[in-house]
Protein backbone atom coordinates (compact mmCIF):
# COMPACT_ATOMS: atom_id res chain seq x y z
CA UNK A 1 33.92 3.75 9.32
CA UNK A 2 32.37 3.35 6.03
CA UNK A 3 29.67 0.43 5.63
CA UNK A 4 30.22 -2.48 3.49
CA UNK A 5 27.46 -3.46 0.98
CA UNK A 6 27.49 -6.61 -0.79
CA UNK A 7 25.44 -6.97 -3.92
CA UNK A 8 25.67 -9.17 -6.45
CA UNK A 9 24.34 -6.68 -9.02
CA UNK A 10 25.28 -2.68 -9.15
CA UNK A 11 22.03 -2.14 -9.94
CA UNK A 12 20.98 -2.60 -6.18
CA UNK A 13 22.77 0.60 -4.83
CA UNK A 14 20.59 3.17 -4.08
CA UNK A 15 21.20 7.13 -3.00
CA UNK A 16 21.15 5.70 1.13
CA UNK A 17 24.36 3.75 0.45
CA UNK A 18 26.38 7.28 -0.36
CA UNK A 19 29.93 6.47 1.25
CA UNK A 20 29.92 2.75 1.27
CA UNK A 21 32.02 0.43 0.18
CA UNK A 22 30.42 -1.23 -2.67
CA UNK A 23 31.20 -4.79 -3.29
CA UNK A 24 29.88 -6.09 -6.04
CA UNK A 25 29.36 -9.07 -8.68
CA UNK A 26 28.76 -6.89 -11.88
CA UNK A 27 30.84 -5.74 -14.40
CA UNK A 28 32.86 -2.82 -14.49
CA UNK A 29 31.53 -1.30 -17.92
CA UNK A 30 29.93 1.89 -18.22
CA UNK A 31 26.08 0.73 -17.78
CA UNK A 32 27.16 -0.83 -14.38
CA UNK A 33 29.43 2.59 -13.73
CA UNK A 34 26.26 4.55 -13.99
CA UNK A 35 24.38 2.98 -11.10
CA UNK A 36 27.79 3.49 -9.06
CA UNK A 37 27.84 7.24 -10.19
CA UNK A 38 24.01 7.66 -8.77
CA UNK A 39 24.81 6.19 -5.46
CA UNK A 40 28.04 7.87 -5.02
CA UNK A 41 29.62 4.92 -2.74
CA UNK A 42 33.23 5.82 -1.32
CA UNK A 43 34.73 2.85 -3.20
CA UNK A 44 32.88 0.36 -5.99
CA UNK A 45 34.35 -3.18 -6.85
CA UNK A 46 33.69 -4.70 -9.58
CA UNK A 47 34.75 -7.45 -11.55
CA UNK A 48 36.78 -7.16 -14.43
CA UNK A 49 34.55 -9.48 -16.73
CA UNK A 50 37.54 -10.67 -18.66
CA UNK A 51 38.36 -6.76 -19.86
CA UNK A 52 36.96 -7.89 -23.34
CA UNK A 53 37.16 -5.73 -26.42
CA UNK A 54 38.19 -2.14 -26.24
CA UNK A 55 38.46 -3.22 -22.28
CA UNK A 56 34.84 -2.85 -22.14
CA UNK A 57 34.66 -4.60 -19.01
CA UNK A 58 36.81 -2.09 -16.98
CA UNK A 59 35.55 1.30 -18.97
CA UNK A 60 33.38 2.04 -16.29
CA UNK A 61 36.49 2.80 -14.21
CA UNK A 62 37.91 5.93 -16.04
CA UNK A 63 34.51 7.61 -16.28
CA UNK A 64 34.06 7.23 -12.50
CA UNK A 65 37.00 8.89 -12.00
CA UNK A 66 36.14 11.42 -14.23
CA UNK A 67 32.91 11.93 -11.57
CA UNK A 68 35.17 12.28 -8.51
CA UNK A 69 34.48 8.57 -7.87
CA UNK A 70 37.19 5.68 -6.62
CA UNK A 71 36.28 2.24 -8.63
CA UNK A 72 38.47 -1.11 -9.12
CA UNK A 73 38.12 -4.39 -10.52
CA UNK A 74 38.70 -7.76 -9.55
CA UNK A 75 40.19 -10.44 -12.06
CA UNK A 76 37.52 -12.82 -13.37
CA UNK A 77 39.88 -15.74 -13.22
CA UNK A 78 39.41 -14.96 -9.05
CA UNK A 79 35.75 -14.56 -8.67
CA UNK A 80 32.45 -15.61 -10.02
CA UNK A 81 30.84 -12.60 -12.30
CA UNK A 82 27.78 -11.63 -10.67
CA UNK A 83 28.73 -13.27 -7.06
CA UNK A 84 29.47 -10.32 -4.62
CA UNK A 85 30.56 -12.83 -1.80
CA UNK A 86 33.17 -14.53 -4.14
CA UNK A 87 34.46 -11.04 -5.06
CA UNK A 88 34.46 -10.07 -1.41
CA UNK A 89 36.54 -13.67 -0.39
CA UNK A 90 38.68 -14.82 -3.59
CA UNK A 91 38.97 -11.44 -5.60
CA UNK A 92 42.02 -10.36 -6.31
CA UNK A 93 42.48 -6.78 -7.74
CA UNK A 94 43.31 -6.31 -11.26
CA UNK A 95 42.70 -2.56 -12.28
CA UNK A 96 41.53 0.58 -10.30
CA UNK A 97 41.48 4.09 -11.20
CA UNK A 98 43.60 6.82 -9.85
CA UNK A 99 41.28 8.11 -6.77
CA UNK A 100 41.12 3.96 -6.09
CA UNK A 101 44.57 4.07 -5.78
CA UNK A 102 45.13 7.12 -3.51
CA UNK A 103 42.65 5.21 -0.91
CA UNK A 104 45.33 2.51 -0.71
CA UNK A 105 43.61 -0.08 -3.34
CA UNK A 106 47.00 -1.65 -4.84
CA UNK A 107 46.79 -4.65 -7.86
CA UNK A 108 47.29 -7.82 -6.33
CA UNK A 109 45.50 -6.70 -3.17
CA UNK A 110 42.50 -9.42 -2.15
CA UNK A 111 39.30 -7.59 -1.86
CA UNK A 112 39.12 -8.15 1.92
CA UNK A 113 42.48 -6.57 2.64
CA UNK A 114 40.77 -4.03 0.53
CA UNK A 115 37.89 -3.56 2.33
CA UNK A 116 39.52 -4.22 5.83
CA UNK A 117 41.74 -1.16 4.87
CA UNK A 118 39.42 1.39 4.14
CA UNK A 119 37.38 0.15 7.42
CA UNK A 120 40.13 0.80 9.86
CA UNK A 121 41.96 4.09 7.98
CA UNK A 122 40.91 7.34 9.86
CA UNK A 123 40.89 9.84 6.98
CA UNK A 124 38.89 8.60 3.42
CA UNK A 125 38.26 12.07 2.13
CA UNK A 126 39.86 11.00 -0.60
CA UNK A 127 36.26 9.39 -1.13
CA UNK A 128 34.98 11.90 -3.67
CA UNK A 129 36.62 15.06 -5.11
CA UNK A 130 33.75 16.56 -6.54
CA UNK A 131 29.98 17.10 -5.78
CA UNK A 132 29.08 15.77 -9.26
CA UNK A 133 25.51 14.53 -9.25
């Protein structure tokens, strides 16, 4: 079963949390995807920060999918930006990329129906398709 790690800011991931479930407060741009990428969790959460301009606040999705990484967002009209618990108890999914969506992650989904999901399904090697760095 993977772990769960709550963290209000991406930035608090390290290499030991490879294959958990990342829940977090921070945005899903690209400067918070790059702390996901180095960490390698099964599954990030972010929020999605309002998508802003050129969906800025959900870019960080595609390019961790283009590192073999699963990633969705949150709406920020359901949880407080840069509150992991409040994404983890009122978020309510609003994007995820494609290897998000073949671990079961569906838009509308709560975050814990999310995370209780991936925490009781056998198989997750859909977790990461490549051994990107």
């Amino acid at each position: 079963m993977p772990s769960l790690r709550l963290i209000d800011s991406i930035t608090e991931l390290s290499t030991q949390d490879a294959g958990c479930i990342a829940v977090s407060g921070s945005h899903g741009g690209l400067s918070s995807a790059r702390f996901a990428a180095a960490a390698r969790p099964l599954l990030s959460v972010f929020n999605d920060a309002g998508i802003g301009k050129d969906e800025a606040g959900i870019a960080g999705l595609a390019w961790l999918q283009e590192q073999g990484l699963a990633a969705c967002a949150v709406a920020h009209t359901s949880a407080c930006i840069g509150v992991a618990q409040s994404t983890f108890d009122t978020g309510i999914a609003s994007h995820a990329n494609a290897l998000a969506h073949a671990l079961g992650v569906r838009i509308g989904q709560t975050c814990n129906e999310i995370v209780m999901h991936l925490q009781h399904t056998e198989d997750t090697s859909i977790k990461s398709t490549g051994d990107k760095p």
